[in-house]
C-alpha atoms as a PDB file:
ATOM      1  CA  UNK A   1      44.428 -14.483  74.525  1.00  0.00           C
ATOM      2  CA  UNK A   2      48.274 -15.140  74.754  1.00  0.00           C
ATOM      3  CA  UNK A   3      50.263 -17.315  73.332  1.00  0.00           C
ATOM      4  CA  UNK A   4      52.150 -19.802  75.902  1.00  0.00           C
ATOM      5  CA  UNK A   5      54.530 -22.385  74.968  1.00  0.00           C
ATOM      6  CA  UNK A   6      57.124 -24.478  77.017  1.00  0.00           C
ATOM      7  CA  UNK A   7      60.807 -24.044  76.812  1.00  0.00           C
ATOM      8  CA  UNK A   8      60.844 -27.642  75.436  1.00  0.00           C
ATOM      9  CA  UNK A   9      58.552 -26.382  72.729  1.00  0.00           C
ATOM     10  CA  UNK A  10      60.451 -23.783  71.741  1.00  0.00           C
ATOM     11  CA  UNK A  11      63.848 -26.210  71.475  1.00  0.00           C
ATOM     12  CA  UNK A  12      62.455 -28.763  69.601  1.00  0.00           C
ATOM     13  CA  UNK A  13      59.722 -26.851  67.587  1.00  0.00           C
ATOM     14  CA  UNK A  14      61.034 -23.213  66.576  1.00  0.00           C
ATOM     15  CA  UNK A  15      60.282 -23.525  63.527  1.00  0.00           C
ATOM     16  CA  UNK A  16      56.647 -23.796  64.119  1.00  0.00           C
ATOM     17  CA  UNK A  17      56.705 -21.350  66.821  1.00  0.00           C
ATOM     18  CA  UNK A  18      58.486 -18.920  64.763  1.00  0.00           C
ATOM     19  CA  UNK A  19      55.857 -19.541  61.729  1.00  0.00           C
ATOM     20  CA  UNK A  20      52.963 -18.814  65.178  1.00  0.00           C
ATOM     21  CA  UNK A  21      54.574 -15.412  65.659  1.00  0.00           C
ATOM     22  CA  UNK A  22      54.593 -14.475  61.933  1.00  0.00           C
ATOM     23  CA  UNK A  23      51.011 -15.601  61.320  1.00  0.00           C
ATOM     24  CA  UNK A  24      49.231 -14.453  64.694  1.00  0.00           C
ATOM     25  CA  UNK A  25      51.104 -11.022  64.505  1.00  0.00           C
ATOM     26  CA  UNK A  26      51.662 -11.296  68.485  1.00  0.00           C
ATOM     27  CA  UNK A  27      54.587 -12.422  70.651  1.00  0.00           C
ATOM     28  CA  UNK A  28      54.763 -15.781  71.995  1.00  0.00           C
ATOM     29  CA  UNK A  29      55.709 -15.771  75.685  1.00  0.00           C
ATOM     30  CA  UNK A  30      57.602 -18.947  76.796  1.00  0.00           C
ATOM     31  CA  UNK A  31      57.644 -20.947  79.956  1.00  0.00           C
ATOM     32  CA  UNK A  32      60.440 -22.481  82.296  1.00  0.00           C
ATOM     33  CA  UNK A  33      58.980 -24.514  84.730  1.00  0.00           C
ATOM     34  CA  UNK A  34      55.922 -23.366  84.507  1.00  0.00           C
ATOM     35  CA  UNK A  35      56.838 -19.684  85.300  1.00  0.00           C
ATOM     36  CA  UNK A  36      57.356 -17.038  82.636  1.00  0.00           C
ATOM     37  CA  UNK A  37      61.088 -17.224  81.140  1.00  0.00           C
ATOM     38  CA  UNK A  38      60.900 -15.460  77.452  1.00  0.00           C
ATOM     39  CA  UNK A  39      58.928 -13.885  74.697  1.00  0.00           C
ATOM     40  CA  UNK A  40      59.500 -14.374  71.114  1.00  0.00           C
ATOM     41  CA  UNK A  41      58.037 -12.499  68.488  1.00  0.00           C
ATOM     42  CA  UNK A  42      58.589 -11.507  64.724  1.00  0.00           C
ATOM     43  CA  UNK A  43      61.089  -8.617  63.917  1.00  0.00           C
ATOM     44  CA  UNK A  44      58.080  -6.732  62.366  1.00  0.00           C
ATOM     45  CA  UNK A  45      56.051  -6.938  65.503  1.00  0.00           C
ATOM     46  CA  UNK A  46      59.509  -5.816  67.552  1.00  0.00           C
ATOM     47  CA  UNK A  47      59.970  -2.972  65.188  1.00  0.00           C
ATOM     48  CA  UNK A  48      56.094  -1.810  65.522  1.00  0.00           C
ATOM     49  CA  UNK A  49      56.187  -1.495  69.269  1.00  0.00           C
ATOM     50  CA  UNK A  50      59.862  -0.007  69.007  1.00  0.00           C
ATOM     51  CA  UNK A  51      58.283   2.647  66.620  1.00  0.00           C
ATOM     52  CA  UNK A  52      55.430   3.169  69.150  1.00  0.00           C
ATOM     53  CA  UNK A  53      57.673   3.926  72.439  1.00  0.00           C
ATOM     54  CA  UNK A  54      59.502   6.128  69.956  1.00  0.00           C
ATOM     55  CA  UNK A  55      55.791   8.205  69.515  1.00  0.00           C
ATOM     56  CA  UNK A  56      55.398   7.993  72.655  1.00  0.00           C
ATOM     57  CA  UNK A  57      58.859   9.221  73.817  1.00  0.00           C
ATOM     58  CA  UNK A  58      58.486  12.575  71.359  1.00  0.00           C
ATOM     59  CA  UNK A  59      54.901  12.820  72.795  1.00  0.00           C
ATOM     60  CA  UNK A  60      56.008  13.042  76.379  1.00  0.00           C
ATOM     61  CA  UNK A  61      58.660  15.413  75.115  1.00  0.00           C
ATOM     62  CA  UNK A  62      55.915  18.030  73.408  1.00  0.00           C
ATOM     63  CA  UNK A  63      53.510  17.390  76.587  1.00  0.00           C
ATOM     64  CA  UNK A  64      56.651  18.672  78.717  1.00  0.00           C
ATOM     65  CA  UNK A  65      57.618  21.757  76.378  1.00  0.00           C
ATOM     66  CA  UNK A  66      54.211  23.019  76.359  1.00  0.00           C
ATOM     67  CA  UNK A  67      54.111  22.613  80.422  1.00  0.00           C
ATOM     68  CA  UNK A  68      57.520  24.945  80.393  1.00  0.00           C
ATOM     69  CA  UNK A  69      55.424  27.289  78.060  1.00  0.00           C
ATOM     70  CA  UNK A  70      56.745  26.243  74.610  1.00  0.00           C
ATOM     71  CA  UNK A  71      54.163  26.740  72.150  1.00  0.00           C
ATOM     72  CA  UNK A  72      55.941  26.168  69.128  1.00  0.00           C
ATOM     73  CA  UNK A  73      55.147  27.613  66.207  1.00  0.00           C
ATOM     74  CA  UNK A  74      52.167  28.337  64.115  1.00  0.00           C
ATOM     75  CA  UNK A  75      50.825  26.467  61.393  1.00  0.00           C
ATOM     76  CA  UNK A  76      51.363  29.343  58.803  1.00  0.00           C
ATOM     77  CA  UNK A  77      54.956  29.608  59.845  1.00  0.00           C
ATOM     78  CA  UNK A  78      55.177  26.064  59.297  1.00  0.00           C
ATOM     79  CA  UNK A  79      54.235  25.352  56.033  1.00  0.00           C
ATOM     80  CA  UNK A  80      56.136  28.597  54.916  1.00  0.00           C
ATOM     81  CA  UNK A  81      59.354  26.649  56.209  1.00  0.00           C
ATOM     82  CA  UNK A  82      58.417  23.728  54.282  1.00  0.00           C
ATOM     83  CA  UNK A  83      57.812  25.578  51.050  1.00  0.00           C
ATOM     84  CA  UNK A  84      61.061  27.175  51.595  1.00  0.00           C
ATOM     85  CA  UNK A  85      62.778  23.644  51.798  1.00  0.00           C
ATOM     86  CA  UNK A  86      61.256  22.692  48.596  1.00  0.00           C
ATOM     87  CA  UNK A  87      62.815  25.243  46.473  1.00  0.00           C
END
């Protein structure tokens, strides 16, 4: 279930509402007149979902090179060009 706090609550409490988003692990969305105005959450949480549209960017990438007929390369040739970077 979300988090909701008032604007009001976020001026005169951020300190508790900053210690909410560390400890749940979820953002805190924040209303303004009763409508949704902002969401806070912790820079780890940012970072995870910034890593995750990152996956899902390169993902969409590969999906479209093997539509165009990119295979890429085989598994064998792979780990040859690894071991070949280690030396």
């Amino acid at each position: 279930m979300p988090i909701i706090k008032s604007i009001s609550d976020l001026r005169n409490r951020a300190h508790e509402i900053a210690e909410l988003c560390q400890t749940s692990g979820e953002p805190v969305f924040i209303t303004k007149n009763g409508q949704g105005n902002l969401v806070v959450m912790s820079q780890a949480f940012y970072e995870q979902q910034q890593a995750l549209l990152e996956l899902y960017k390169k993902l969409d990438e590969a999906d479209i090179d093997a539509l165009e007929g990119d295979r890429g390369i085989s598994h064998a040739r792979m780990l040859a060009t690894l071991r070949k970077r280690l030396r």
